[in-house]
PDB file of N, CA and C in Angstrom:
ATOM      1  N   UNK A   1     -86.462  13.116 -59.184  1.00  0.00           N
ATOM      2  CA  UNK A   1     -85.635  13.815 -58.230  1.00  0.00           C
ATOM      3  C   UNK A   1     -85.765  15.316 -58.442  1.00  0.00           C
ATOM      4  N   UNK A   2     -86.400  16.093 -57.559  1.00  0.00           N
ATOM      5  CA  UNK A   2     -86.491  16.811 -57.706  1.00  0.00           C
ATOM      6  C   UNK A   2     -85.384  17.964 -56.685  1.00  0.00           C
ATOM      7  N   UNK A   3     -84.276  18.318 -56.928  1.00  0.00           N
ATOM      8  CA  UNK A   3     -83.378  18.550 -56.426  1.00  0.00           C
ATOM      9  C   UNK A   3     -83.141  19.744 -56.815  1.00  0.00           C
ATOM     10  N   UNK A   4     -81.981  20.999 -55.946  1.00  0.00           N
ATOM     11  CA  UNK A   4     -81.362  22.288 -56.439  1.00  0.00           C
ATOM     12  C   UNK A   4     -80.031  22.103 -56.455  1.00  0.00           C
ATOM     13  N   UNK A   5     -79.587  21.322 -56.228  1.00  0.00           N
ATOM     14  CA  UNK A   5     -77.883  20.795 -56.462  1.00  0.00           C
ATOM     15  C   UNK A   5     -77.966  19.343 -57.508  1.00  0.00           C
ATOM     16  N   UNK A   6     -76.551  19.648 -58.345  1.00  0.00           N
ATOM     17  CA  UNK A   6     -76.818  18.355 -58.983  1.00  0.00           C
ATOM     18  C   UNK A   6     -75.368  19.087 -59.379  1.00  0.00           C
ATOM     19  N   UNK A   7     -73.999  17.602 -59.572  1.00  0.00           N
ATOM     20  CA  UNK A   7     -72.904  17.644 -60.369  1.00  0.00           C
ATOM     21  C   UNK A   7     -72.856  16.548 -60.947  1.00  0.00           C
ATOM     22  N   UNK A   8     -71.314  16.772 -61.356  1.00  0.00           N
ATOM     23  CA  UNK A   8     -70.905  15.103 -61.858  1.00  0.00           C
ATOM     24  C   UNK A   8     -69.421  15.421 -61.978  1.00  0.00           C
ATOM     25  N   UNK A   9     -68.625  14.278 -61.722  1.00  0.00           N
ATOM     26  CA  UNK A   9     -67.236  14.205 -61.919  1.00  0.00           C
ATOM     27  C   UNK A   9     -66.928  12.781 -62.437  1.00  0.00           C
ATOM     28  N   UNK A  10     -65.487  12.473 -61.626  1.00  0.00           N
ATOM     29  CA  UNK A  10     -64.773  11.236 -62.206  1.00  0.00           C
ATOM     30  C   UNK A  10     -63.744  11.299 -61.218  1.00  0.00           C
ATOM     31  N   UNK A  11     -63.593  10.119 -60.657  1.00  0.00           N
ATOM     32  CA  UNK A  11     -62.346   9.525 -59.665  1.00  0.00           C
ATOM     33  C   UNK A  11     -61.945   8.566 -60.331  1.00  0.00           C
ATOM     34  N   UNK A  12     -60.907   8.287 -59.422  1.00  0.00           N
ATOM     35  CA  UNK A  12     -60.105   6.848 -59.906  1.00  0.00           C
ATOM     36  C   UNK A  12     -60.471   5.999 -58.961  1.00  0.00           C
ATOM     37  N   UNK A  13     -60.610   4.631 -58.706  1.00  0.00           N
ATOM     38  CA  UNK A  13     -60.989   3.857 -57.628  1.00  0.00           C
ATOM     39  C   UNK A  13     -59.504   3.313 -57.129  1.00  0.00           C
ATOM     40  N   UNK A  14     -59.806   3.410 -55.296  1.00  0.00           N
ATOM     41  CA  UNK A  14     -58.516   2.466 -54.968  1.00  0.00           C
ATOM     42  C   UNK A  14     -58.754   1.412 -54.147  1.00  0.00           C
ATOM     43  N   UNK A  15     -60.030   0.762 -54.120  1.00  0.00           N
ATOM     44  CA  UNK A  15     -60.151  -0.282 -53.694  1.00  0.00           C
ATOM     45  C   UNK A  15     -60.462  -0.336 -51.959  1.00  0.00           C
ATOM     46  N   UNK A  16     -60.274   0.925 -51.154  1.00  0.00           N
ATOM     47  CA  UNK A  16     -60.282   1.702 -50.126  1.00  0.00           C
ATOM     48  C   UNK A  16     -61.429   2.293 -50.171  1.00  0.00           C
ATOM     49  N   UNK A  17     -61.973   2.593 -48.854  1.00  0.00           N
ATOM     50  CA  UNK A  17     -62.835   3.745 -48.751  1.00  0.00           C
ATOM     51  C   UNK A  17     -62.594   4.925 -49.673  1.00  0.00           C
ATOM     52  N   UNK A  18     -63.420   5.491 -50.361  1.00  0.00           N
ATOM     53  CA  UNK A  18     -62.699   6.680 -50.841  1.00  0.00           C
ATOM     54  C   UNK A  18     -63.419   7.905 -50.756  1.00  0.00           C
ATOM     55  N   UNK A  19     -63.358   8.914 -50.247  1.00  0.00           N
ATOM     56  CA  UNK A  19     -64.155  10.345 -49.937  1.00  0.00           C
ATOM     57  C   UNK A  19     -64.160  11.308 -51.201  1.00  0.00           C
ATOM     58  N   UNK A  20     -65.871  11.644 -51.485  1.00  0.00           N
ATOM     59  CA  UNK A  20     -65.786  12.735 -52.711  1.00  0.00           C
ATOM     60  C   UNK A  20     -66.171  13.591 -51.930  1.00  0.00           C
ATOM     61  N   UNK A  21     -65.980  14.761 -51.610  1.00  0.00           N
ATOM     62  CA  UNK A  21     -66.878  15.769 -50.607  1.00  0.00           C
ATOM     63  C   UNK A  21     -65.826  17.291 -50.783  1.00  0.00           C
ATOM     64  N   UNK A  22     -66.304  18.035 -50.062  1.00  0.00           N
ATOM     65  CA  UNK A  22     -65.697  19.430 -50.209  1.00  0.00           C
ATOM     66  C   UNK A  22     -65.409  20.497 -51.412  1.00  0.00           C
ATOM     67  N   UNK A  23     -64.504  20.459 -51.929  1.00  0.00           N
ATOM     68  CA  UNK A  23     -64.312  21.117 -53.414  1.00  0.00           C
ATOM     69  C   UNK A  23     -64.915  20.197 -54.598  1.00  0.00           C
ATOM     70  N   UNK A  24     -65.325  18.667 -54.201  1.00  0.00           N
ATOM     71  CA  UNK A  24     -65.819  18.162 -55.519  1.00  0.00           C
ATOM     72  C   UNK A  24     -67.109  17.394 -55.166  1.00  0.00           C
ATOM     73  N   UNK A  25     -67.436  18.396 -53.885  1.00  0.00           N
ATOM     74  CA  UNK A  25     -68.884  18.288 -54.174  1.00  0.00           C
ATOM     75  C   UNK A  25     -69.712  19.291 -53.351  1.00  0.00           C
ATOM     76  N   UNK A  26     -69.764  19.281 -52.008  1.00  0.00           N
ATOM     77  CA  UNK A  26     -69.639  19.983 -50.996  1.00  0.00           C
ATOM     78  C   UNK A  26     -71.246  20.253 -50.249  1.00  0.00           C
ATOM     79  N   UNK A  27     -72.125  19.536 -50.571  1.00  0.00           N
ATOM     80  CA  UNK A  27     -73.445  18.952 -49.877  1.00  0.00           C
ATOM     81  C   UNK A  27     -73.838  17.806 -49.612  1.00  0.00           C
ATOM     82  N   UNK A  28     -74.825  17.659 -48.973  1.00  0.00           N
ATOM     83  CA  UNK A  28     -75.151  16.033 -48.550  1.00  0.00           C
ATOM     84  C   UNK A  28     -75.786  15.678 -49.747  1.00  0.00           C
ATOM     85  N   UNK A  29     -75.618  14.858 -50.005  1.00  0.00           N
ATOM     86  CA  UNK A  29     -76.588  14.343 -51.390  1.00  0.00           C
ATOM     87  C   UNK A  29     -77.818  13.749 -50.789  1.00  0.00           C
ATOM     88  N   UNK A  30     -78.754  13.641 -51.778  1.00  0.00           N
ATOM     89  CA  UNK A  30     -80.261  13.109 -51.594  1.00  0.00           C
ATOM     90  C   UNK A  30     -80.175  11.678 -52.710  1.00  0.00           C
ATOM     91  N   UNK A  31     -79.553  11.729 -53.858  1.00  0.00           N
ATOM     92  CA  UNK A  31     -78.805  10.771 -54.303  1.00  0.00           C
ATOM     93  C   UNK A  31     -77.518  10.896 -55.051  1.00  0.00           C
ATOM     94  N   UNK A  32     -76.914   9.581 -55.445  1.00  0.00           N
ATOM     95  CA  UNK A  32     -75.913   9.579 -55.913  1.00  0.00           C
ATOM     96  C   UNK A  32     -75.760   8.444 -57.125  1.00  0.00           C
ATOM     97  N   UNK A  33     -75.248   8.695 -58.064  1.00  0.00           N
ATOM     98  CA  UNK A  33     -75.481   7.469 -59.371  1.00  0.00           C
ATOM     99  C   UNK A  33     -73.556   7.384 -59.529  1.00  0.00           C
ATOM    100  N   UNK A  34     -73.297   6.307 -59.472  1.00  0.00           N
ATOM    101  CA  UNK A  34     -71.967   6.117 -59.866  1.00  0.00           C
ATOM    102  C   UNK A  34     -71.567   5.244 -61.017  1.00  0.00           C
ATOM    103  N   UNK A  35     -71.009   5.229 -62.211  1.00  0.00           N
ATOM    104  CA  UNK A  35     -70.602   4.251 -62.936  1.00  0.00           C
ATOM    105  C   UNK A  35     -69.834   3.706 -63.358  1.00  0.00           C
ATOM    106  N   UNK A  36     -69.092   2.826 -62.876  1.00  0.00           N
ATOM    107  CA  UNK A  36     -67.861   2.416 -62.952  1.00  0.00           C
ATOM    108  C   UNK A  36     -67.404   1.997 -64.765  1.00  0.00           C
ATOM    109  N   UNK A  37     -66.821   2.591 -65.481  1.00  0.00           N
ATOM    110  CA  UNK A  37     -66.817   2.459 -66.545  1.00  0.00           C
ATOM    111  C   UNK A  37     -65.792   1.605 -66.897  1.00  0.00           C
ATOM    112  N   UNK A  38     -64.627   1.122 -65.924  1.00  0.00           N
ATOM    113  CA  UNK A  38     -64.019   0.277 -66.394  1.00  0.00           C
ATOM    114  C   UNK A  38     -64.838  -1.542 -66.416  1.00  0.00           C
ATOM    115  N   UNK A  39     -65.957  -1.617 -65.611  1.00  0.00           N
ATOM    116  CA  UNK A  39     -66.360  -2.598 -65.565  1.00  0.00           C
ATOM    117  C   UNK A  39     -67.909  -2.912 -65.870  1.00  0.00           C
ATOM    118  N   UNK A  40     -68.196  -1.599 -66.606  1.00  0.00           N
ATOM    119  CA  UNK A  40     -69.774  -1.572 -66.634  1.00  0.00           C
ATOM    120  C   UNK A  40     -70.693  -1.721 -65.782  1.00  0.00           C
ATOM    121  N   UNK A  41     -70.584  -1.201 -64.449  1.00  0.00           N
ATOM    122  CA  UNK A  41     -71.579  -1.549 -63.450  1.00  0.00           C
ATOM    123  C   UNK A  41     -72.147  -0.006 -63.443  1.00  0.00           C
ATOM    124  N   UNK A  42     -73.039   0.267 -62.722  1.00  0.00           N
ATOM    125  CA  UNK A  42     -73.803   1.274 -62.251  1.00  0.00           C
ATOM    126  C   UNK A  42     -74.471   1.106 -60.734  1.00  0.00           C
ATOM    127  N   UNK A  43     -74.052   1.714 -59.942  1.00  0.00           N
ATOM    128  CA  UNK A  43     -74.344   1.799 -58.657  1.00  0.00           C
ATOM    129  C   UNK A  43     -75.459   2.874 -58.473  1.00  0.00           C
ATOM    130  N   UNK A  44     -76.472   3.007 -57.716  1.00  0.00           N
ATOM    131  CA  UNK A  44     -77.349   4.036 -57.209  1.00  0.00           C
ATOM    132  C   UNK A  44     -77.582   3.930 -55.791  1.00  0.00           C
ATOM    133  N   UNK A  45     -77.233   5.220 -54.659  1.00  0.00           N
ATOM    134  CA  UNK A  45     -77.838   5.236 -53.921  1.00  0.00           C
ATOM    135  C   UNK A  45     -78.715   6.544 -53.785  1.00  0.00           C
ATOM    136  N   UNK A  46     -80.105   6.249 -52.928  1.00  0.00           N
ATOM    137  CA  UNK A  46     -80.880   7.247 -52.377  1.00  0.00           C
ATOM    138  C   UNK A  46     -81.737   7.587 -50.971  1.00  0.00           C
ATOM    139  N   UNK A  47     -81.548   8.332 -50.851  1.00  0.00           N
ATOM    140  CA  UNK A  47     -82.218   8.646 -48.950  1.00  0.00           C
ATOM    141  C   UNK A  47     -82.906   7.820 -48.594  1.00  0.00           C
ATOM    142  N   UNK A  48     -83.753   7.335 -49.362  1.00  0.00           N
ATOM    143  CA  UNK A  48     -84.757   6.297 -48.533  1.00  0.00           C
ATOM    144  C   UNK A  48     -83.533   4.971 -48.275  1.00  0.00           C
ATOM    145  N   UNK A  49     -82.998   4.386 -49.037  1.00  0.00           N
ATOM    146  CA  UNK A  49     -81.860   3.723 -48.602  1.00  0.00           C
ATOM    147  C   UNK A  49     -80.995   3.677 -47.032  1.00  0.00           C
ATOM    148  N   UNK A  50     -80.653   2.550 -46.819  1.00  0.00           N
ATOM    149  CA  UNK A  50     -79.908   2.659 -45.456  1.00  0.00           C
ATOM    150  C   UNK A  50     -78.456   3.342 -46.272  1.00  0.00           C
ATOM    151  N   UNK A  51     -77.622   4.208 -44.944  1.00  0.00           N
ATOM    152  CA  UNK A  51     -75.772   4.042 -45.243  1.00  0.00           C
ATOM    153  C   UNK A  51     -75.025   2.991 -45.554  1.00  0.00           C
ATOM    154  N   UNK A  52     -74.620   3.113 -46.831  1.00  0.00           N
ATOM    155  CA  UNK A  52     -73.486   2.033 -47.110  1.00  0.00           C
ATOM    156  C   UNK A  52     -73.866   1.001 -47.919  1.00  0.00           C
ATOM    157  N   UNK A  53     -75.268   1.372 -48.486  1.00  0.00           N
ATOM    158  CA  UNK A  53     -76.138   0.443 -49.570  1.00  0.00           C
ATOM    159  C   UNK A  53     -75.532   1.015 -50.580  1.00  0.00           C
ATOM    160  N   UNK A  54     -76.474   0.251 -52.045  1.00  0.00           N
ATOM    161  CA  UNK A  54     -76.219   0.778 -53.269  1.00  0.00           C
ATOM    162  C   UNK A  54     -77.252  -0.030 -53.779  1.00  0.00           C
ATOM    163  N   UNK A  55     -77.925  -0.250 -55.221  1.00  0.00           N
ATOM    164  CA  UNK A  55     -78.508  -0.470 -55.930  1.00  0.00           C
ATOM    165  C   UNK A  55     -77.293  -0.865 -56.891  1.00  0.00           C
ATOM    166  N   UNK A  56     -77.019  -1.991 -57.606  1.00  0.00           N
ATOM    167  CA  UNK A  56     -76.196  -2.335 -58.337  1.00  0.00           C
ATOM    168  C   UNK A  56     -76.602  -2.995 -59.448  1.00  0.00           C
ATOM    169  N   UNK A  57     -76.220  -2.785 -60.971  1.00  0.00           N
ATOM    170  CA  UNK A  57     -76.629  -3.168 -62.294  1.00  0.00           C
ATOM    171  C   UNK A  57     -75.625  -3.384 -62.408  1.00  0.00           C
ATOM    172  N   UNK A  58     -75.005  -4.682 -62.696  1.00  0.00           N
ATOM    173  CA  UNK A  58     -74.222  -5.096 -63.784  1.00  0.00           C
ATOM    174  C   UNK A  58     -74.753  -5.867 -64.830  1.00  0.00           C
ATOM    175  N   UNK A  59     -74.420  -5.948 -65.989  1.00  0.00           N
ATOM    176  CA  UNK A  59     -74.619  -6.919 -67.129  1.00  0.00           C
ATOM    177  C   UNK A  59     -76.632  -7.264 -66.956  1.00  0.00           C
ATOM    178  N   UNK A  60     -77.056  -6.195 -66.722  1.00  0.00           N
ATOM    179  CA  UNK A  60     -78.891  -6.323 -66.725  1.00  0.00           C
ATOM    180  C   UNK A  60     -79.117  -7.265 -65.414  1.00  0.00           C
ATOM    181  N   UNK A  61     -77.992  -7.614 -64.714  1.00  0.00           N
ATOM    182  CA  UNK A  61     -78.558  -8.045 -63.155  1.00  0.00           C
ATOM    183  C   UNK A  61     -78.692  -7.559 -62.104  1.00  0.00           C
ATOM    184  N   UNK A  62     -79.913  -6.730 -61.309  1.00  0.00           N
ATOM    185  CA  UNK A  62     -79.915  -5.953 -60.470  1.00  0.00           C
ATOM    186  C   UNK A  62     -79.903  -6.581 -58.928  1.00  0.00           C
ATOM    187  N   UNK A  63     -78.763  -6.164 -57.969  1.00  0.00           N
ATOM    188  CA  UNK A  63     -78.827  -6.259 -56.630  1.00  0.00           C
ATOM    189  C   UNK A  63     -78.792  -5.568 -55.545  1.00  0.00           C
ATOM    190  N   UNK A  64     -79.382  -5.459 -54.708  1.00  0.00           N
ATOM    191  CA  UNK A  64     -78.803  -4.710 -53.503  1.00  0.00           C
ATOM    192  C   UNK A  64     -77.801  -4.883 -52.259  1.00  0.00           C
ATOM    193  N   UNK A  65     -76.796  -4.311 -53.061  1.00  0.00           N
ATOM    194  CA  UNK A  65     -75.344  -4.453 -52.287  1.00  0.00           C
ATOM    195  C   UNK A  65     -76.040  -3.575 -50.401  1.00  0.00           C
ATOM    196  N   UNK A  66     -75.309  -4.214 -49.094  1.00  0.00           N
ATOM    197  CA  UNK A  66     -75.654  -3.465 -48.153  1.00  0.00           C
ATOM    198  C   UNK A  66     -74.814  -3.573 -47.333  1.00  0.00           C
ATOM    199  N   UNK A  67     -73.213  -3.298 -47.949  1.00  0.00           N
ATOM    200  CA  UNK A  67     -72.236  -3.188 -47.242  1.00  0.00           C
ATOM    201  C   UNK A  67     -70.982  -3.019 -48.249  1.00  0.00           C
ATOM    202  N   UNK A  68     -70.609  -1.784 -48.418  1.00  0.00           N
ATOM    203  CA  UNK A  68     -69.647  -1.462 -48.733  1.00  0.00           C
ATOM    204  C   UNK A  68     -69.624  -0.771 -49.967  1.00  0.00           C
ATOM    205  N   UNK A  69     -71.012   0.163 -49.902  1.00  0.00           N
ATOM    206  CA  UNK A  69     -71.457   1.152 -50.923  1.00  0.00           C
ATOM    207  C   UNK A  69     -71.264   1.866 -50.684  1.00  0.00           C
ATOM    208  N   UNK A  70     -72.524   3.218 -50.712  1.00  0.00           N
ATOM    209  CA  UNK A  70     -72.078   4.337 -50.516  1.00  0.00           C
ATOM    210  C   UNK A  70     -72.751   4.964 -49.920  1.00  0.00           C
ATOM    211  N   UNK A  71     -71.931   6.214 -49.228  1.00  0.00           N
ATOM    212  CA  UNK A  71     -72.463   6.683 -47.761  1.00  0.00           C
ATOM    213  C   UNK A  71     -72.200   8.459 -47.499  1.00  0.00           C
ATOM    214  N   UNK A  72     -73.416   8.672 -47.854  1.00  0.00           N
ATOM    215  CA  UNK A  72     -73.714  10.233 -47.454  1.00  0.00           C
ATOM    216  C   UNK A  72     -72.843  10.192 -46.162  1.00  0.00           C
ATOM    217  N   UNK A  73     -72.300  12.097 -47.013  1.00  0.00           N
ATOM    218  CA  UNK A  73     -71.658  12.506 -45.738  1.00  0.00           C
ATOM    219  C   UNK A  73     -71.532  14.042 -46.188  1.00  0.00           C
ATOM    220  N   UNK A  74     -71.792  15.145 -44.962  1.00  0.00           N
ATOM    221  CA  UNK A  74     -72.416  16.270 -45.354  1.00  0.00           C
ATOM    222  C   UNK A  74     -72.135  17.290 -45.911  1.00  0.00           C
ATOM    223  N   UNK A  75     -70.639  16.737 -46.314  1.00  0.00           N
ATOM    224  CA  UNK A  75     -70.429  17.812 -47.640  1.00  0.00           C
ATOM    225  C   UNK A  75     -69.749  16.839 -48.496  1.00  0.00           C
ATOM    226  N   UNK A  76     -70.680  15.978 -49.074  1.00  0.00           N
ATOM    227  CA  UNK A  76     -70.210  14.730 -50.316  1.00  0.00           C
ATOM    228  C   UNK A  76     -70.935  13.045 -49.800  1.00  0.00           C
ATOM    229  N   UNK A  77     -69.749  12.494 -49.969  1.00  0.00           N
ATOM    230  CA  UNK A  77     -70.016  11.096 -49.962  1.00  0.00           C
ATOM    231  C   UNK A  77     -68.627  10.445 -49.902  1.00  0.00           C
ATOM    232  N   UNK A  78     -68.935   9.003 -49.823  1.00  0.00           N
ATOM    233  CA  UNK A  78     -67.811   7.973 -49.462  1.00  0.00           C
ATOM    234  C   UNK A  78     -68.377   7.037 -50.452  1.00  0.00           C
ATOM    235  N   UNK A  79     -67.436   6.401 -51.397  1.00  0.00           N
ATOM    236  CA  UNK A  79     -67.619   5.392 -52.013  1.00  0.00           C
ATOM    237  C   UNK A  79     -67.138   3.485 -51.425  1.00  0.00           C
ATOM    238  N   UNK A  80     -67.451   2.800 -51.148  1.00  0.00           N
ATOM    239  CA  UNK A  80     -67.081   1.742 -50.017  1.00  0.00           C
ATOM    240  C   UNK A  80     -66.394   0.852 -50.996  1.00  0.00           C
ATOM    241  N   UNK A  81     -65.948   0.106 -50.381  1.00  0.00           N
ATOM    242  CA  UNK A  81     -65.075  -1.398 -50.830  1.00  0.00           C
ATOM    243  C   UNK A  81     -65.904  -1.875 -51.512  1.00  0.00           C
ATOM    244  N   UNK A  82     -66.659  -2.068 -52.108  1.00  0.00           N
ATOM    245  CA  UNK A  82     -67.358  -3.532 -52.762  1.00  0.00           C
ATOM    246  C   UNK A  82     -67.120  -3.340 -53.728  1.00  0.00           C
ATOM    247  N   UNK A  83     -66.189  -4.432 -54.720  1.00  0.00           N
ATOM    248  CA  UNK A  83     -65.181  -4.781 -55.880  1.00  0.00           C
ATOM    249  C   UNK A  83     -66.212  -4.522 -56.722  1.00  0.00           C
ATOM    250  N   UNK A  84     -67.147  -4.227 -57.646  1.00  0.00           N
ATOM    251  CA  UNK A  84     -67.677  -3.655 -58.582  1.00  0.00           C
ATOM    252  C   UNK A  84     -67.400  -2.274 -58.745  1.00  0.00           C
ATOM    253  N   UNK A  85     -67.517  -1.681 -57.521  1.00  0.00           N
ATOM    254  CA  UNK A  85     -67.735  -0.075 -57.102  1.00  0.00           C
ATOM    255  C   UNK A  85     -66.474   0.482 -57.241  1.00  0.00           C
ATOM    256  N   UNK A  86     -65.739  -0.268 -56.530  1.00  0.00           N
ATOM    257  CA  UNK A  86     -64.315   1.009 -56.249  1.00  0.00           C
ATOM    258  C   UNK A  86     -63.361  -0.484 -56.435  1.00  0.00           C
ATOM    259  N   UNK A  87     -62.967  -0.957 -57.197  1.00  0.00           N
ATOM    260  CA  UNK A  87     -61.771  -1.545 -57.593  1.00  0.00           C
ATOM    261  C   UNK A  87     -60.290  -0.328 -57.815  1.00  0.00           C
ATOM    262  N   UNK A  88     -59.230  -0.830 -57.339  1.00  0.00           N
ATOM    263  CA  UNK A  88     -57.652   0.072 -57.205  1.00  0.00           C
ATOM    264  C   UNK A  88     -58.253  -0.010 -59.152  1.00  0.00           C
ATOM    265  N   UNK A  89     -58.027   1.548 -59.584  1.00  0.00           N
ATOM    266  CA  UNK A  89     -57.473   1.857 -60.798  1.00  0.00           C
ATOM    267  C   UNK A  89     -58.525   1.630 -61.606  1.00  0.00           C
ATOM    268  N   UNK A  90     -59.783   1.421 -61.275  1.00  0.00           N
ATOM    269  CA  UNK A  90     -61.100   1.644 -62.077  1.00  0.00           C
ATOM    270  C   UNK A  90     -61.499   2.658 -61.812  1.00  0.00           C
ATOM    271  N   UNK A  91     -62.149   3.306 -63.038  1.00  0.00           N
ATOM    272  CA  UNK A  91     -62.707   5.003 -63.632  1.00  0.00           C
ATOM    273  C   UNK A  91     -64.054   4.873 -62.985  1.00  0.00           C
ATOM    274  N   UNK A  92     -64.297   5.647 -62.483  1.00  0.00           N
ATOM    275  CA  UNK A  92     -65.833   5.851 -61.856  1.00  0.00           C
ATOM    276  C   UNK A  92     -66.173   7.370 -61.796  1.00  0.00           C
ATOM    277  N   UNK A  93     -67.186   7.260 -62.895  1.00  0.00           N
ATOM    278  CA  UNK A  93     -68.245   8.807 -63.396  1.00  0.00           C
ATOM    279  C   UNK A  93     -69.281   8.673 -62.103  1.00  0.00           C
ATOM    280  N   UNK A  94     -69.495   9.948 -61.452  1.00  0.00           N
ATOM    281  CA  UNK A  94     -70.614  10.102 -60.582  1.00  0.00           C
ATOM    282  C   UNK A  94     -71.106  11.162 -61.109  1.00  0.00           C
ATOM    283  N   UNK A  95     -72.851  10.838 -60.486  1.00  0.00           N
ATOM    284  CA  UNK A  95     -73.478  12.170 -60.638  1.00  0.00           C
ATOM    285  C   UNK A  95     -74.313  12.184 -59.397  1.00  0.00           C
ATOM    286  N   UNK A  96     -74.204  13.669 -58.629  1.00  0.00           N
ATOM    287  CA  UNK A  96     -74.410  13.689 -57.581  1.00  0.00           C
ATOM    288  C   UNK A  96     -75.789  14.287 -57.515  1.00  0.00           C
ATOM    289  N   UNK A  97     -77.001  14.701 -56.853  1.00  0.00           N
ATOM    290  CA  UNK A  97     -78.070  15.429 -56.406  1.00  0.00           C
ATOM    291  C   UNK A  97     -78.254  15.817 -55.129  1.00  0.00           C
ATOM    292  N   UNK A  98     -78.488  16.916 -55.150  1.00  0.00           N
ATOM    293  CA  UNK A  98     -79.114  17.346 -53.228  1.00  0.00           C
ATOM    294  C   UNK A  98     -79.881  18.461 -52.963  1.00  0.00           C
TER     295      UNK A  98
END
């Protein structure tokens, strides 16, 4: 990835759509790595990807979630419903690129 933007933070998950964008992030990303640390998963999405995918590792099993991941949006992203990702009250580290 060869990128000129790159962060990282930490939300709380609520099980809801949830929006990172503006002050805690504030570009479109090219990708996005999320890791839910209360449950050990790791999510990845990237441009070549459709909206609302993810790349998902849990426990060394890799899938491609394609509904209710995560979804560029042009100043951040949206993290989607799918219970690995954004469970109410699970810690999720992102690191963003763009």
């Amino acid at each position: 990835m060869s990128s000129t933007m790159h962060i990282t933070g930490v939300v709380i998950g609520t099980g809801a759509l949830l929006e990172v964008k503006g002050d805690k992030c504030g570009f479109k990303p090219s990708a996005v790595r999320i890791v839910n640390v209360t449950d050990g998963s790791v999510h990845v999405w990237q441009d070549t990807l459709g909206d609302d995918t993810a790349w998902e590792d849990k426990g060394g099993t890799m899938n491609l979630r394609t509904s209710g991941g995560i979804i560029p949006l042009a100043d951040g992203f949206s993290i989607g419903t799918q219970g690995n990702l954004n469970a109410a009250s699970d810690v999720l580290h992102y690191e963003v690129w763009g």
